[in-house]
N, C-alpha and C. Protein backbone atom coordinates (compact mmCIF):
# COMPACT_ATOMS: atom_id res chain seq x y z
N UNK A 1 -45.38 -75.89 14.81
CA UNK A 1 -44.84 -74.55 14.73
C UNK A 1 -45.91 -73.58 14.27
N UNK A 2 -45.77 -72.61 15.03
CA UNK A 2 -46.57 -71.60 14.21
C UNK A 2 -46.30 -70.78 13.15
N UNK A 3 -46.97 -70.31 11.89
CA UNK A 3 -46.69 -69.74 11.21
C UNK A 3 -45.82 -68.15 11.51
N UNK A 4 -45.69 -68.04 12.33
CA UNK A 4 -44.63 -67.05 12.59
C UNK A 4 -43.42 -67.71 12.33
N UNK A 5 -43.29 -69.04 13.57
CA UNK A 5 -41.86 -69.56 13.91
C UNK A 5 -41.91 -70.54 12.28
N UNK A 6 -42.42 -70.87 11.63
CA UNK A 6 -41.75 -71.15 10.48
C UNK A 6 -41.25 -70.11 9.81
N UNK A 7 -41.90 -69.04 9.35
CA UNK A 7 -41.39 -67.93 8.79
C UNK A 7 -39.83 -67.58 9.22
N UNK A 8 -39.65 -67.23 10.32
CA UNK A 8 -38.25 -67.18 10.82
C UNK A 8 -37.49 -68.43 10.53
N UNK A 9 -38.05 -69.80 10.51
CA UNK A 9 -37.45 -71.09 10.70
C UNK A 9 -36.59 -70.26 9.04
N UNK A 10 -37.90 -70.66 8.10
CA UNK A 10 -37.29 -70.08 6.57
C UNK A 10 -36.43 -69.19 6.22
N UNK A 11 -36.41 -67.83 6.96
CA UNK A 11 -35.72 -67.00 6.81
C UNK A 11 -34.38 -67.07 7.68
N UNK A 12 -34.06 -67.61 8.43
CA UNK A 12 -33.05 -67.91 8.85
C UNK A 12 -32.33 -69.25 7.90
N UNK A 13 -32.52 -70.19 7.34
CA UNK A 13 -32.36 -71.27 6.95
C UNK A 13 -32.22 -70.66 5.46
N UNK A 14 -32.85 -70.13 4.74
CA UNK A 14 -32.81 -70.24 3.43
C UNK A 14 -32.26 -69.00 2.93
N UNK A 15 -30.98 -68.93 1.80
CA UNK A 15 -30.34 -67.69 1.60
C UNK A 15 -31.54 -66.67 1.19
N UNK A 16 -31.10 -65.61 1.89
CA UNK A 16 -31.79 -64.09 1.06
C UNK A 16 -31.88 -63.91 -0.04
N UNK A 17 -30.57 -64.41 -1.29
CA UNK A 17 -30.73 -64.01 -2.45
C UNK A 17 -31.54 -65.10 -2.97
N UNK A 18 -31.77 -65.97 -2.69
CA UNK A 18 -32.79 -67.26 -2.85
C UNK A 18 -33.99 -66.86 -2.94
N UNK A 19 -34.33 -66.32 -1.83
CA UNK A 19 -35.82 -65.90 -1.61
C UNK A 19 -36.04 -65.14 -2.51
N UNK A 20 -35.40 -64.08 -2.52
CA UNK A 20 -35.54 -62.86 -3.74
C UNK A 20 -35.71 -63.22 -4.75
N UNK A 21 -34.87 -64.12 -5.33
CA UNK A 21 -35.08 -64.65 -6.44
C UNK A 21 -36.36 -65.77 -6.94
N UNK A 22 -36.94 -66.22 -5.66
CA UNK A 22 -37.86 -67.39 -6.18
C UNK A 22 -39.24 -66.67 -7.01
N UNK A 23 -39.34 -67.29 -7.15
CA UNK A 23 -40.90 -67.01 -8.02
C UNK A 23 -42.09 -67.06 -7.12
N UNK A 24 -42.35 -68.00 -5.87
CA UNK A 24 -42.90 -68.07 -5.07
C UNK A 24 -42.28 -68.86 -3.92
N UNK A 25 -42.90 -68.72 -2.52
CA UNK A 25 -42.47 -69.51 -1.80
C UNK A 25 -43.54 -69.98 -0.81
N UNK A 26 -43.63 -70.81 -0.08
CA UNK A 26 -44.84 -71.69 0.53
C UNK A 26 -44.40 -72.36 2.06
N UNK A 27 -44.80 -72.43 2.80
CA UNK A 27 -44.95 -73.01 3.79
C UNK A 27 -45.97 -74.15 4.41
N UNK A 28 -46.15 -74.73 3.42
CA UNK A 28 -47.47 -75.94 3.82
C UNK A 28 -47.74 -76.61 4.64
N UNK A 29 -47.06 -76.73 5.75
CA UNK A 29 -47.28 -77.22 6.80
C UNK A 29 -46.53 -78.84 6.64
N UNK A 30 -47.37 -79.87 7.10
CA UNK A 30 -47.18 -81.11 7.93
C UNK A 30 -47.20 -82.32 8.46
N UNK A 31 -47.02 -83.13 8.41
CA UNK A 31 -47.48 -84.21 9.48
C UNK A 31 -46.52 -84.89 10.14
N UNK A 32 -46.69 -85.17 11.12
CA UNK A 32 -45.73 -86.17 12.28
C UNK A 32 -46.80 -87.08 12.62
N UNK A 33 -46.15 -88.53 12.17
CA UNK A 33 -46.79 -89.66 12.53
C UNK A 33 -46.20 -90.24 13.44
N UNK A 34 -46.26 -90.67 14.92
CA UNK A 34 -45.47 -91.35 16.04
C UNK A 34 -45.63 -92.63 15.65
N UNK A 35 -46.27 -93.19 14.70
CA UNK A 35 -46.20 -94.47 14.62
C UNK A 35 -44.88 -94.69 13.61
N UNK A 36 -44.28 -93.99 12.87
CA UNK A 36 -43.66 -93.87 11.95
C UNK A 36 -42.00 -93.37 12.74
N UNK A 37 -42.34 -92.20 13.30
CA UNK A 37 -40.98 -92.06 14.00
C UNK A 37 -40.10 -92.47 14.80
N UNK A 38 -38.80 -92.76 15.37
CA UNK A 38 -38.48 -93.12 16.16
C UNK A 38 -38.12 -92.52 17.51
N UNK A 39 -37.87 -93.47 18.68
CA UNK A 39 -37.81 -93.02 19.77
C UNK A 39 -38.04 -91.56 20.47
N UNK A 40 -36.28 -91.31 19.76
CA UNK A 40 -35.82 -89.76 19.87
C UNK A 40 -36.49 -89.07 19.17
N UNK A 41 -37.40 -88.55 18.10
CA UNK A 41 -37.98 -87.73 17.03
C UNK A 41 -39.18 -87.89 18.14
N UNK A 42 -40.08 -88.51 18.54
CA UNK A 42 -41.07 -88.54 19.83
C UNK A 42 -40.77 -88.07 21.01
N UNK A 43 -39.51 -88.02 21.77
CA UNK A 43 -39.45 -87.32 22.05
C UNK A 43 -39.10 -86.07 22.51
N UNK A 44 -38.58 -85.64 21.12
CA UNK A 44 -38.32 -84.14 20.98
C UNK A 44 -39.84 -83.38 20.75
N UNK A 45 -40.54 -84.49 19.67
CA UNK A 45 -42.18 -83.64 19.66
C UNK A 45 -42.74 -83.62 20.44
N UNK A 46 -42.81 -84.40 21.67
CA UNK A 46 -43.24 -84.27 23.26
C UNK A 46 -42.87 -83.17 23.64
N UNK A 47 -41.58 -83.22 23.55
CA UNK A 47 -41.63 -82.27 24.77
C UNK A 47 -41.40 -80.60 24.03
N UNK A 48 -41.35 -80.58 22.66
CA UNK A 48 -41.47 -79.31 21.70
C UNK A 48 -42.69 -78.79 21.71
N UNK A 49 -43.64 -79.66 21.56
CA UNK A 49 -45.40 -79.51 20.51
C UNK A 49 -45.94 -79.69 22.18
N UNK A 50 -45.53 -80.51 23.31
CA UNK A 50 -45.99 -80.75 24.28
C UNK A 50 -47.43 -81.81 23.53
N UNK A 51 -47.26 -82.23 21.97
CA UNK A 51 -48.19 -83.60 21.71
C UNK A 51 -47.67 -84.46 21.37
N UNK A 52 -48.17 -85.77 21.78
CA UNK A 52 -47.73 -86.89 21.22
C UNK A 52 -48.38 -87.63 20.32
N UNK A 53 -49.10 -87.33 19.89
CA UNK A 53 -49.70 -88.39 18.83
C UNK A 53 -50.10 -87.38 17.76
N UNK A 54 -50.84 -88.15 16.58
CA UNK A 54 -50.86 -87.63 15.07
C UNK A 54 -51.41 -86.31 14.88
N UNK A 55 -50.10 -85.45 14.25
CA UNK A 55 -50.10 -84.17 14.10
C UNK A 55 -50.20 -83.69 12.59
N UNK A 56 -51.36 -83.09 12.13
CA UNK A 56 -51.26 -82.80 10.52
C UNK A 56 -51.92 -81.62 10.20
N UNK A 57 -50.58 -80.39 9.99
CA UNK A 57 -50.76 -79.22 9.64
C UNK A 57 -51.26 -78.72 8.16
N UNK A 58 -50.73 -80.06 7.74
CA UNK A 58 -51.23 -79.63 5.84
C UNK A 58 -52.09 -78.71 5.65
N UNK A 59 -51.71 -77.40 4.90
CA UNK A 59 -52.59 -76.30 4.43
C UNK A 59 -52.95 -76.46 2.67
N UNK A 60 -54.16 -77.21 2.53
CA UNK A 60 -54.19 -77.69 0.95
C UNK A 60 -54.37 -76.60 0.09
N UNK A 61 -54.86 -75.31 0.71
CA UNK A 61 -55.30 -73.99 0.44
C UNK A 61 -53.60 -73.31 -0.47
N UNK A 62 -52.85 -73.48 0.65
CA UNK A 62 -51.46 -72.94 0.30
C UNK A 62 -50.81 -73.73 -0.69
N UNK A 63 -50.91 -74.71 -0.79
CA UNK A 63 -50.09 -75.60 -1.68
C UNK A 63 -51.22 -75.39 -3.38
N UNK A 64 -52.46 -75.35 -3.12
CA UNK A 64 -52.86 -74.87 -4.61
C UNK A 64 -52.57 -73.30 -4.87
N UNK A 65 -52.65 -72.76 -3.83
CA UNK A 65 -52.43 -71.45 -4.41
C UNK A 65 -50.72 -71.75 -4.70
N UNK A 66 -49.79 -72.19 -4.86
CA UNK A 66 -48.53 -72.47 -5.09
C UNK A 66 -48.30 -73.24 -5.98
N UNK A 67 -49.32 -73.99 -6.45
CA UNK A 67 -49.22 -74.67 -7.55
C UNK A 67 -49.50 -73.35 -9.02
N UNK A 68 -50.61 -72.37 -8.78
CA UNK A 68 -51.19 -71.59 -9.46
C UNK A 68 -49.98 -70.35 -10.02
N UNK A 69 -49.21 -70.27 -8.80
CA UNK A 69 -48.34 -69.03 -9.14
C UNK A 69 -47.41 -69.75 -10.01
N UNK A 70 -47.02 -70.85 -9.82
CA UNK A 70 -46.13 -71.83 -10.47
C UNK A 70 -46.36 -72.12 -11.95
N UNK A 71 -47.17 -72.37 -12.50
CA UNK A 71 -47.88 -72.63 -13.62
C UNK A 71 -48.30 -71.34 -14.58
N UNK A 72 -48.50 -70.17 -13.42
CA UNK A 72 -48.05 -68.74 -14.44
C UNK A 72 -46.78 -68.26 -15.03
């Protein structure tokens, strides 16, 4: 997904007064392992991501800066 379509994924999915209220919020991304998933979860990421094999979005950048706001 791209950081757009998560953004919407979030904001559609997670209450408004939630958000408002959090202290911070994060989007870190990922991984899909096909060795790990089954059948159907492969291929929905086929034919979603149009990839099939090991996908890892992890943003380590975002998750420390989320650790930092957290700890203030």
């Amino acid at each position: 997904m791209s950081s757009g379509e998560q953004q919407k994924m979030f904001d559609d999915n997670v209450p408004k007064d939630l958000i408002e209220s959090a202290k911070a919020t994060v989007m870190p991304g990922g991984i899909f392992d096909p060795k790990k998933a089954g059948f159907i979860a492969r291929l929905i990421m086929k034919a979603v991501t149009k990839q099939s094999g090991y996908i890892d979005t992890i943003d380590n950048g975002k998750i420390k800066d989320f650790v930092v706001v957290m700890k203030a």
